[in-house]
C-alpha atoms as a PDB file:
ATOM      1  CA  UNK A   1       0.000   0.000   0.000  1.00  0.00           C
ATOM      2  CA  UNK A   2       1.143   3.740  -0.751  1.00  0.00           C
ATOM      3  CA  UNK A   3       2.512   5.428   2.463  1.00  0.00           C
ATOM      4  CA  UNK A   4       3.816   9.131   2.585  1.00  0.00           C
ATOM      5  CA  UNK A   5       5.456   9.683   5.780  1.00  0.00           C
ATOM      6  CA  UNK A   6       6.520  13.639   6.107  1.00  0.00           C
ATOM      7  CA  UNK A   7       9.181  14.611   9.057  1.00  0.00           C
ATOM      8  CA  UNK A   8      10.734  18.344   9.596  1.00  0.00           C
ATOM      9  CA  UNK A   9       8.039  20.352  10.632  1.00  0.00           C
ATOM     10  CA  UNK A  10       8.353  22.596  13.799  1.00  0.00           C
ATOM     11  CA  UNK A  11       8.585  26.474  14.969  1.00  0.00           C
ATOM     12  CA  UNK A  12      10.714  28.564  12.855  1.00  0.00           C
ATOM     13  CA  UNK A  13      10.888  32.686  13.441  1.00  0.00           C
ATOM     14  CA  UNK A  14       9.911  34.750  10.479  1.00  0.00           C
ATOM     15  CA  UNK A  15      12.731  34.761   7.921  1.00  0.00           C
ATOM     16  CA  UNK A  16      13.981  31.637   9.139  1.00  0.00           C
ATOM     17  CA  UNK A  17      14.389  28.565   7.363  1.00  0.00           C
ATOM     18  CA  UNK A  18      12.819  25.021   7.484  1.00  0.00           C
ATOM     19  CA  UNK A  19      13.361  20.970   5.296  1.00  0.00           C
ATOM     20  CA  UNK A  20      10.657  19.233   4.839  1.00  0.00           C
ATOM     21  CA  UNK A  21      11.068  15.508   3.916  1.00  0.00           C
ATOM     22  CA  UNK A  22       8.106  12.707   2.543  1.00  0.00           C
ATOM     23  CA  UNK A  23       9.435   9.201   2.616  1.00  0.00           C
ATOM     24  CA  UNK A  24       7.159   7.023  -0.266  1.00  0.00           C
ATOM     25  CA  UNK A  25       6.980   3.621  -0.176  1.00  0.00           C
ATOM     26  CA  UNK A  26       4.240   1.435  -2.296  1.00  0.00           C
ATOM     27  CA  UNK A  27       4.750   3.407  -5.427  1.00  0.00           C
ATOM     28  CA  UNK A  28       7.668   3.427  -7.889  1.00  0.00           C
ATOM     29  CA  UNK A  29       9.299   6.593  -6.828  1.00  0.00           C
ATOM     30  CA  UNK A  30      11.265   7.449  -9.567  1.00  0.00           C
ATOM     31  CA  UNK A  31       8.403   7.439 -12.349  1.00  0.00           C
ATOM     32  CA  UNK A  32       5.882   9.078  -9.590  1.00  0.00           C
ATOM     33  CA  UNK A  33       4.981  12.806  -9.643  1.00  0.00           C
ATOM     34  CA  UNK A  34       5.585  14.620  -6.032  1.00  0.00           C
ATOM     35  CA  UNK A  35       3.799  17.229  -4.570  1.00  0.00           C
ATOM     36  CA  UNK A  36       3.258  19.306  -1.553  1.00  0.00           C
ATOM     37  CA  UNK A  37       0.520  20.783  -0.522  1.00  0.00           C
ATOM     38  CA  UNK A  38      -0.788  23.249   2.460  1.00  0.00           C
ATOM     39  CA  UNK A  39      -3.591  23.761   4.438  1.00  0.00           C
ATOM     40  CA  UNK A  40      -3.476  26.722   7.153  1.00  0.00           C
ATOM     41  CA  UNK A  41      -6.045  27.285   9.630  1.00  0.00           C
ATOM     42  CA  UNK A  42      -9.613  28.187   8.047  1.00  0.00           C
ATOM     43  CA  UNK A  43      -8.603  27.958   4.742  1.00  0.00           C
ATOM     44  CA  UNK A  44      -8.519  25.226   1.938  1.00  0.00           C
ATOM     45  CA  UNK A  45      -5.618  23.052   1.036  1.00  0.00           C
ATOM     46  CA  UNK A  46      -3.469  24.275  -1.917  1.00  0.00           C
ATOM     47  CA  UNK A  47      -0.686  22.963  -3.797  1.00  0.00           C
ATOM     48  CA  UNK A  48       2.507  24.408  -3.329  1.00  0.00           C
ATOM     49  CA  UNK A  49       5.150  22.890  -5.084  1.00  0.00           C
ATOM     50  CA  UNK A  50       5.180  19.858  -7.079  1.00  0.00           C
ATOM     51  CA  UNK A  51       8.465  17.960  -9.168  1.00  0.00           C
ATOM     52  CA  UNK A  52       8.117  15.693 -12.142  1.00  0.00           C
ATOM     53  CA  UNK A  53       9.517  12.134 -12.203  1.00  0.00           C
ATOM     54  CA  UNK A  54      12.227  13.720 -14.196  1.00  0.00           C
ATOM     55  CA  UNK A  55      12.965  16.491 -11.658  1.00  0.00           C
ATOM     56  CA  UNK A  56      11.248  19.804 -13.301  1.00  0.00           C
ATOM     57  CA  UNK A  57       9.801  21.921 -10.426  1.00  0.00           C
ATOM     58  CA  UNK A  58       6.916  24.328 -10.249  1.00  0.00           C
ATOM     59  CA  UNK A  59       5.811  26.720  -7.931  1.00  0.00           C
ATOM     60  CA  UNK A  60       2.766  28.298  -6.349  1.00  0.00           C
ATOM     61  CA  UNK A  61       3.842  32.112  -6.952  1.00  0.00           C
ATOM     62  CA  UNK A  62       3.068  33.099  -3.002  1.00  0.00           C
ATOM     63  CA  UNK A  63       6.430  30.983  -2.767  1.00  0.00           C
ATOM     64  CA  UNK A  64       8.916  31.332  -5.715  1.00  0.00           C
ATOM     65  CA  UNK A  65      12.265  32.008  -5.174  1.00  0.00           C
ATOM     66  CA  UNK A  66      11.555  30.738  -1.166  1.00  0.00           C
ATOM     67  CA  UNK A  67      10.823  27.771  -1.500  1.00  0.00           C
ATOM     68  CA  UNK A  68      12.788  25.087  -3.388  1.00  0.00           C
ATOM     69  CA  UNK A  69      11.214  21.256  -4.026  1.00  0.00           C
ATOM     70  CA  UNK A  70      14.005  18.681  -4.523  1.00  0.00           C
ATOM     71  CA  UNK A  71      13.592  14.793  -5.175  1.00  0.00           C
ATOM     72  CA  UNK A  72      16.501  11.721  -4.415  1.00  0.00           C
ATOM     73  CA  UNK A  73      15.283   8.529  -6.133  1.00  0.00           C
ATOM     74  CA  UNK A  74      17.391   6.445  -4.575  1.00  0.00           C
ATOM     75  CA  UNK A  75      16.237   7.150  -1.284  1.00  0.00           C
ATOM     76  CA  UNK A  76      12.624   7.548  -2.110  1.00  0.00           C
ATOM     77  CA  UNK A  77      12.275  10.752  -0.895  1.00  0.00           C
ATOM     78  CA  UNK A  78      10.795  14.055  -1.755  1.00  0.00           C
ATOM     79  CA  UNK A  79      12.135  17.623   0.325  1.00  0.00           C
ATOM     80  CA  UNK A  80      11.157  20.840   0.417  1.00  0.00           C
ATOM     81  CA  UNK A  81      13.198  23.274   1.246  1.00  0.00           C
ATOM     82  CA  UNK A  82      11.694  26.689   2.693  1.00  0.00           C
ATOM     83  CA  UNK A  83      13.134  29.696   3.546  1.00  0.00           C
ATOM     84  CA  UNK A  84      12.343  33.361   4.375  1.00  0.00           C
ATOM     85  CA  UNK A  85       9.476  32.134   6.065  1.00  0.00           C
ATOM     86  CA  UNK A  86       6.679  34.298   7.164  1.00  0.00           C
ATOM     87  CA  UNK A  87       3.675  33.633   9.313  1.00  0.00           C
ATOM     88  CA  UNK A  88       1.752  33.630   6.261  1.00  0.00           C
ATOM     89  CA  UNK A  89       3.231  30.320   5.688  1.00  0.00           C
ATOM     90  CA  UNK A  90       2.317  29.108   9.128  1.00  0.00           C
ATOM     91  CA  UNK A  91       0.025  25.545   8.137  1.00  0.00           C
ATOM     92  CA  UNK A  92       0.092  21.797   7.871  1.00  0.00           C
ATOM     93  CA  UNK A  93       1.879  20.591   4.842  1.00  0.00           C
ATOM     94  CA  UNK A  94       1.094  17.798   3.319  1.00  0.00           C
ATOM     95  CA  UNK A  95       3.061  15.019   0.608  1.00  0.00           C
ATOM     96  CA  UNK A  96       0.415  13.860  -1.984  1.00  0.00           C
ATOM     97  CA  UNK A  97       1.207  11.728  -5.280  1.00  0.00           C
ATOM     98  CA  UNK A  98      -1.137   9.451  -7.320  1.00  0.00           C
ATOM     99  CA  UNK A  99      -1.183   6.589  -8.304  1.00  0.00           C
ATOM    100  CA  UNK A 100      -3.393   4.571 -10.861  1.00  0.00           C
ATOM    101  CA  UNK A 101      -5.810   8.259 -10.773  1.00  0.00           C
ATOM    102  CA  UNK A 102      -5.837   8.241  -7.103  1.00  0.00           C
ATOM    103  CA  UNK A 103      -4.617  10.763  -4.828  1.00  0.00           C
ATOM    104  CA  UNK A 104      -2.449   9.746  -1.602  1.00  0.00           C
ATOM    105  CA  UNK A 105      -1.041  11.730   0.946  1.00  0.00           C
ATOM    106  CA  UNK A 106       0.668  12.098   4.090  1.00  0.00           C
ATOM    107  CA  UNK A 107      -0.211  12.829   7.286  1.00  0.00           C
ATOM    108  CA  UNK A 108       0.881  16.304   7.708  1.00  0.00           C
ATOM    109  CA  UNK A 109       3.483  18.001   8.982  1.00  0.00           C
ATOM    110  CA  UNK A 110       2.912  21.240  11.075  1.00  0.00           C
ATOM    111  CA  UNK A 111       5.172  24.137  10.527  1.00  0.00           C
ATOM    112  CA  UNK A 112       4.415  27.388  12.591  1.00  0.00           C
ATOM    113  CA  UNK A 113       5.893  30.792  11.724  1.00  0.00           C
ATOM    114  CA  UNK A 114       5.905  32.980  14.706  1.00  0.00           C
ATOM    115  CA  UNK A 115       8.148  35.494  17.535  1.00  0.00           C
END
């Protein structure tokens, strides 16, 4: 079965700096699509970042030139890298890929933004 396991969340002060890593198992990694998505309090999820199987990024534009999303096949594992963080990006990110036309995802990992 598909598992996405994120790890890296925490409290960061504004302008500081954050990894966030998704561990995949169940799919063929390195011919799977990665994403990451966000959900912050009272608001709907949105995709943030997502990487092709052949390693082209793309970005939400609320994060470009932030935010960077990397990939390393051979340890089935998708990061994203975030810096100059504000408390606008203060929310539980998610890891979501698909596979076979359904969506999977993590469990969340909760970065806060704050003094």
């Amino acid at each position: 079965q598909v598992q996405l396991v994120e790890s890296g969340g925490g409290l960061v002060q504004p302008g500081g700096s954050l990894r966030l890593s998704c561990a995949a198992s169940g799919i063929i990694f390195s011919i799977s699509a990665m994403a990451w998505y966000r959900q912050a309090p009272g608001k709907q999820r949105e995709l943030v970042a997502r990487i092709t199987n052949n390693g082209r990024p793309n970005y939400v534009d609320s994060v470009k030139g932030r935010f960077a999303i990397s990939r390393d096949n051979a340890k089935n594992t998708v990061y994203l890298q975030m810096n100059s963080l504000s408390p606008e990006d203060t929310a539980v990110y998610y890891c979501n890929t698909m596979k076979f036309g359904v969506d999977y995802w993590g469990k969340g990992a909760l970065v806060t933004v704050s003094q």
